[in-house]
N, C-alpha and C. Protein backbone atom coordinates (compact mmCIF):
# COMPACT_ATOMS: atom_id res chain seq x y z
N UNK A 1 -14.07 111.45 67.36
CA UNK A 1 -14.47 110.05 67.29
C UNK A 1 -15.53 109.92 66.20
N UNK A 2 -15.77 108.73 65.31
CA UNK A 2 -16.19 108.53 64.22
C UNK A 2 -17.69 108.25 64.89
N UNK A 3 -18.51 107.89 64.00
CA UNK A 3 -20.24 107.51 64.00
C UNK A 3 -19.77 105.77 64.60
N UNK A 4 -20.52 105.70 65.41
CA UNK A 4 -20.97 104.22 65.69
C UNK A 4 -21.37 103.58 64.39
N UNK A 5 -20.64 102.01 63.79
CA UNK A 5 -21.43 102.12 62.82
C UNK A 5 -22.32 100.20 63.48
N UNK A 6 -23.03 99.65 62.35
CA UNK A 6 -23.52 98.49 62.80
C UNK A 6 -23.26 97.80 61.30
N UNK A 7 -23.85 96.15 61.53
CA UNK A 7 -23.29 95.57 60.60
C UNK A 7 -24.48 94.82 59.61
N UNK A 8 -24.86 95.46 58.61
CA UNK A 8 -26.25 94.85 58.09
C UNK A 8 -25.92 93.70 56.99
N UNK A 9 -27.25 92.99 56.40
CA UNK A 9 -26.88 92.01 55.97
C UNK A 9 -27.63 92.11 54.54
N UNK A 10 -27.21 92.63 53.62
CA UNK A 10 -28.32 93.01 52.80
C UNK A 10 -28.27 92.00 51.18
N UNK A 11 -29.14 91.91 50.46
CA UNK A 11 -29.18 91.20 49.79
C UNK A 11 -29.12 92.15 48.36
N UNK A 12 -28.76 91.77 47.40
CA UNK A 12 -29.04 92.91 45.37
C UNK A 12 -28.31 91.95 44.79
N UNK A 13 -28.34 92.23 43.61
CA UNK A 13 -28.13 91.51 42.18
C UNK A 13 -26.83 91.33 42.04
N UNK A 14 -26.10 90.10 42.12
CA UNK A 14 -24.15 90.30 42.23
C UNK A 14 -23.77 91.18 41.09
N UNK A 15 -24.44 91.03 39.78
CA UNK A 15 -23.30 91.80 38.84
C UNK A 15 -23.46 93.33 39.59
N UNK A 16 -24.74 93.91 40.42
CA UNK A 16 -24.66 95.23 40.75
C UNK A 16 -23.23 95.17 41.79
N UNK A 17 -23.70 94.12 43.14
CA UNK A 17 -22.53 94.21 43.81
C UNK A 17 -21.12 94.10 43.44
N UNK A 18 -20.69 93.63 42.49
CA UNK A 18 -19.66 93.10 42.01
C UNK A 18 -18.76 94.70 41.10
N UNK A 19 -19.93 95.45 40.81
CA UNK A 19 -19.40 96.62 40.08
C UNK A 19 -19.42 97.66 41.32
N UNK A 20 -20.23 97.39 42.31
CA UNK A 20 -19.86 98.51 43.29
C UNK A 20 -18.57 98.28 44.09
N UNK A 21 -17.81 96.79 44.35
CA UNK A 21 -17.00 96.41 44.67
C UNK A 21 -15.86 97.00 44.07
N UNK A 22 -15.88 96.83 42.63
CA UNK A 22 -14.80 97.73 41.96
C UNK A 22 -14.64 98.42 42.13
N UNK A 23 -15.71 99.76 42.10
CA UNK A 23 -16.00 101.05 42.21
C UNK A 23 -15.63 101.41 43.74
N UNK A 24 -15.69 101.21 44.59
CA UNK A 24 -15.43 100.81 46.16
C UNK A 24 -13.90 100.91 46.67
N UNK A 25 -12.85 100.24 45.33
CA UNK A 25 -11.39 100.38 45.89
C UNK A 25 -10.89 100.28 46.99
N UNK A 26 -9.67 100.49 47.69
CA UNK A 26 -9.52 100.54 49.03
C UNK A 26 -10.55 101.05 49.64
N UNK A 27 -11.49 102.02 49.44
CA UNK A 27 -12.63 101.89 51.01
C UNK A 27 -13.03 101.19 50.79
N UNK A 28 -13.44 100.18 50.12
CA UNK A 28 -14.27 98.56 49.94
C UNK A 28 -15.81 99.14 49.81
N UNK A 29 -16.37 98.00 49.66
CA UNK A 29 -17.42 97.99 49.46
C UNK A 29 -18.70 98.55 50.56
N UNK A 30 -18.41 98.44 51.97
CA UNK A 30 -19.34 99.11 52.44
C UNK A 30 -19.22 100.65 52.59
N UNK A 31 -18.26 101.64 52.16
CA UNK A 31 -18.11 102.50 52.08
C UNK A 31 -18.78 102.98 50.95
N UNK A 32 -18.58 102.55 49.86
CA UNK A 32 -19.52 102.76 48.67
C UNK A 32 -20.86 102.71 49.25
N UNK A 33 -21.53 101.49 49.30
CA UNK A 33 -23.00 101.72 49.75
C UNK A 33 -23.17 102.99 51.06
N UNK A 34 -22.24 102.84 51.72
CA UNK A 34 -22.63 104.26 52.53
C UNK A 34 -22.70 105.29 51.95
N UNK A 35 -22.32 105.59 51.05
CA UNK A 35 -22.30 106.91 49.82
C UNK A 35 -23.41 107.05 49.23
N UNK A 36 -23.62 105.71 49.22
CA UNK A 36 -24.83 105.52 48.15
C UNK A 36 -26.08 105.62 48.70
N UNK A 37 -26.03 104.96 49.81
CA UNK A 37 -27.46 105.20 50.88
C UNK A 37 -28.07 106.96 51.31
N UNK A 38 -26.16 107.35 51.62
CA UNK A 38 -26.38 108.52 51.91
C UNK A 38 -27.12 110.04 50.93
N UNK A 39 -26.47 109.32 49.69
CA UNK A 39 -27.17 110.48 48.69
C UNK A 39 -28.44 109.99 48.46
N UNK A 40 -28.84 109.18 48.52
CA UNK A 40 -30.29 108.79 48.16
C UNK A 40 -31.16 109.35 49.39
N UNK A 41 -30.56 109.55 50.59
CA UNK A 41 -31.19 110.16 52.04
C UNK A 41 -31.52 111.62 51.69
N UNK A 42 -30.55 112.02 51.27
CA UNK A 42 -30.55 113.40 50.93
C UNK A 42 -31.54 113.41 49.84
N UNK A 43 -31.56 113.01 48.77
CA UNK A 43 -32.91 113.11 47.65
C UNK A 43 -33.76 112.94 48.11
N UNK A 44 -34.54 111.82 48.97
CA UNK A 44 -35.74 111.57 49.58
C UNK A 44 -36.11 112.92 50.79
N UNK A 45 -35.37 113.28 50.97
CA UNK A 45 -35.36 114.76 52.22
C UNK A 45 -35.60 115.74 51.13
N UNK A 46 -35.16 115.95 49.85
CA UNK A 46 -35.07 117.27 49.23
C UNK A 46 -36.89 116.93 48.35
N UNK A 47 -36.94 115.54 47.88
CA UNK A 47 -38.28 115.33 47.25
C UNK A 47 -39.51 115.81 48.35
N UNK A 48 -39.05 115.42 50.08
CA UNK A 48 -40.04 116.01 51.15
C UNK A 48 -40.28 117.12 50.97
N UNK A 49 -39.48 118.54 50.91
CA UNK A 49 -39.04 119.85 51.03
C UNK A 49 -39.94 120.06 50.23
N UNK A 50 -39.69 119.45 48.90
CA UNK A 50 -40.13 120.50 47.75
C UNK A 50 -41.98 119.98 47.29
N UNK A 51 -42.27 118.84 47.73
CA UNK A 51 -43.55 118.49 47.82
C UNK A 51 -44.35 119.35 49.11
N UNK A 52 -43.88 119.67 50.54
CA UNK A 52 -44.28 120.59 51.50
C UNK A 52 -44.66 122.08 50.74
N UNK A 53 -43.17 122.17 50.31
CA UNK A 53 -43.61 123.47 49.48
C UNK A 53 -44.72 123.63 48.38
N UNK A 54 -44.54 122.84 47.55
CA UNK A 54 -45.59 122.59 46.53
C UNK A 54 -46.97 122.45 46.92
N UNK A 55 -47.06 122.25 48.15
CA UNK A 55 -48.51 121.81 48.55
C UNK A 55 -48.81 123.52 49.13
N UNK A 56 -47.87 123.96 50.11
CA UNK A 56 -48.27 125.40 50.69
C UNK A 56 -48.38 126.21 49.15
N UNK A 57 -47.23 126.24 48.43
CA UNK A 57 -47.15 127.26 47.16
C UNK A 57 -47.53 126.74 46.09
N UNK A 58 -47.94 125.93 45.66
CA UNK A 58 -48.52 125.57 43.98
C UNK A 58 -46.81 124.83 43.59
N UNK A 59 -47.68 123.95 42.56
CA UNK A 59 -46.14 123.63 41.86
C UNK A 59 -45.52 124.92 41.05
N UNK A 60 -44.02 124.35 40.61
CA UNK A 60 -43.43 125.06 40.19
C UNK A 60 -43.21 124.85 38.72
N UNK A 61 -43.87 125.60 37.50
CA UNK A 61 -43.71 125.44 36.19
C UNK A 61 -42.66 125.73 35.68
N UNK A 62 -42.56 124.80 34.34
CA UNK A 62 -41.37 124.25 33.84
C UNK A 62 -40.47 125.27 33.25
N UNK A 63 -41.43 127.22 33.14
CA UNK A 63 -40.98 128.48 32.59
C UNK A 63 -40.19 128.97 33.79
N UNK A 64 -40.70 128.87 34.83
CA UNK A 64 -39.57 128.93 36.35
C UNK A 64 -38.74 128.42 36.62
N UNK A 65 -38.59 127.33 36.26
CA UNK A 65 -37.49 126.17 36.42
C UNK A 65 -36.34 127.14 35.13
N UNK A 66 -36.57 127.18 33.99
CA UNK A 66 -36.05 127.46 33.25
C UNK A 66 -35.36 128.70 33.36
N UNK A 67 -36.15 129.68 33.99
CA UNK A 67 -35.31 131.43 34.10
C UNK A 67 -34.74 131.15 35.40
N UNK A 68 -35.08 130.20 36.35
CA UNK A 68 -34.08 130.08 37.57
C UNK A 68 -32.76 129.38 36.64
N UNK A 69 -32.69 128.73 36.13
CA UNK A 69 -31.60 128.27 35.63
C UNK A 69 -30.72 129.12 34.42
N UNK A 70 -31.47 130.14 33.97
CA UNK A 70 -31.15 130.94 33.24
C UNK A 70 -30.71 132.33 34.14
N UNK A 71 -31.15 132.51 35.28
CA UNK A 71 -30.48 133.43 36.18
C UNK A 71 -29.34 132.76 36.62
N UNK A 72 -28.95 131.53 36.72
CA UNK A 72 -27.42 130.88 37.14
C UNK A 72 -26.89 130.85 36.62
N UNK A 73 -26.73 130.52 34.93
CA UNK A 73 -26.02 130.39 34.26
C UNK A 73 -25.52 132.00 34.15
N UNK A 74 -26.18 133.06 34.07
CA UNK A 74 -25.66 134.40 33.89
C UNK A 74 -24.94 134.89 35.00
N UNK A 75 -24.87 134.53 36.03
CA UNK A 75 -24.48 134.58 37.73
C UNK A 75 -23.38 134.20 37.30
N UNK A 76 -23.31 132.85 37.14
CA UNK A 76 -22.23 132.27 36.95
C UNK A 76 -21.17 132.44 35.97
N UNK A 77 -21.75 132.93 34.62
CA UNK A 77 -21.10 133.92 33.62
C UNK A 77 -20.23 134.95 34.02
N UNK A 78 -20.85 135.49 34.93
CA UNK A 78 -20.14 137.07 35.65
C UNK A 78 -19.79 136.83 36.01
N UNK A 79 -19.51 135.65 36.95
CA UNK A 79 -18.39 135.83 38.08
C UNK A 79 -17.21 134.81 37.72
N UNK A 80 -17.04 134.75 36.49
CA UNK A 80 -15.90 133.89 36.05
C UNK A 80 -15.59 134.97 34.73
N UNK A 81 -16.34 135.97 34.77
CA UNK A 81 -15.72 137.09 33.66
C UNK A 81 -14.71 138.26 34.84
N UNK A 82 -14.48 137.91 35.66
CA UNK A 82 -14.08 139.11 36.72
C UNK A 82 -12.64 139.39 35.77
N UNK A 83 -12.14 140.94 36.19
CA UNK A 83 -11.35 141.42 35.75
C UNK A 83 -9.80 140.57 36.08
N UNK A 84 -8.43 140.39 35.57
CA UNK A 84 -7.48 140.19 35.74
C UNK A 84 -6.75 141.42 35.72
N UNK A 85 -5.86 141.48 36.80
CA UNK A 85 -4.46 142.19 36.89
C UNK A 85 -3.30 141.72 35.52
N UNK A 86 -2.90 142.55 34.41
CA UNK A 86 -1.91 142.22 33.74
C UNK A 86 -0.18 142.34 34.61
C-alpha cells in the first residue's frame, strides 16, 4: 500500500508552474513537485550532516575535496579498465 498522501494548496510564479507542468507529463504535475520537494529534503538533511560534522571535525578544505575526488575518479578508472575475455 502506497504513502497516505494530502492535498496542499501552494502558490509560485506560473511561467515556473507551467514548465513544471510540462516537465510533469503523464505523472502530472504533483508528482513533479513531489520529486522536487523530495530532493531538496535530502539536501537540507545532507547540508545538517555535514555542518554536525564540520562543527565536531573542522571544515573540510578545498585540497581534500579535491584528492577525495581524485581518489574516485582513479577508482572509477580501474574498475571500468577490468580485463575482457576474447
Amino acid at each position: 500500500m502506497g504513502d497516505a498522501t494530502q492535498k496542499f494548496s501552494i502558490t509560485m510564479p506560473s511561467d515556473i508552474a507551467e514548465q513544471a507542468k510540462a516537465r510533469g507529463g503523464p505523472s502530472g504535475l504533483s508528482s513533479y513537485v513531489t520529486a522536487a520537494v523530495a530532493r531538496q529534503l535530502e539536501r537540507d538533511n545532507l547540508a545538517e550532516l555535514i555542518a554536525v560534522a564540520e562543527a565536531e571535525h573542522g571544515p573540510v578544505s578545498d585540497e581534500e575535496v579535491q584528492d577525495k575526488r581524485e581518489q574516485l575518479r582513479r577508482a572509477q578508472e580501474h574498475g571500468s579498465t577490468g580485463s575482457t575475455a576474447a
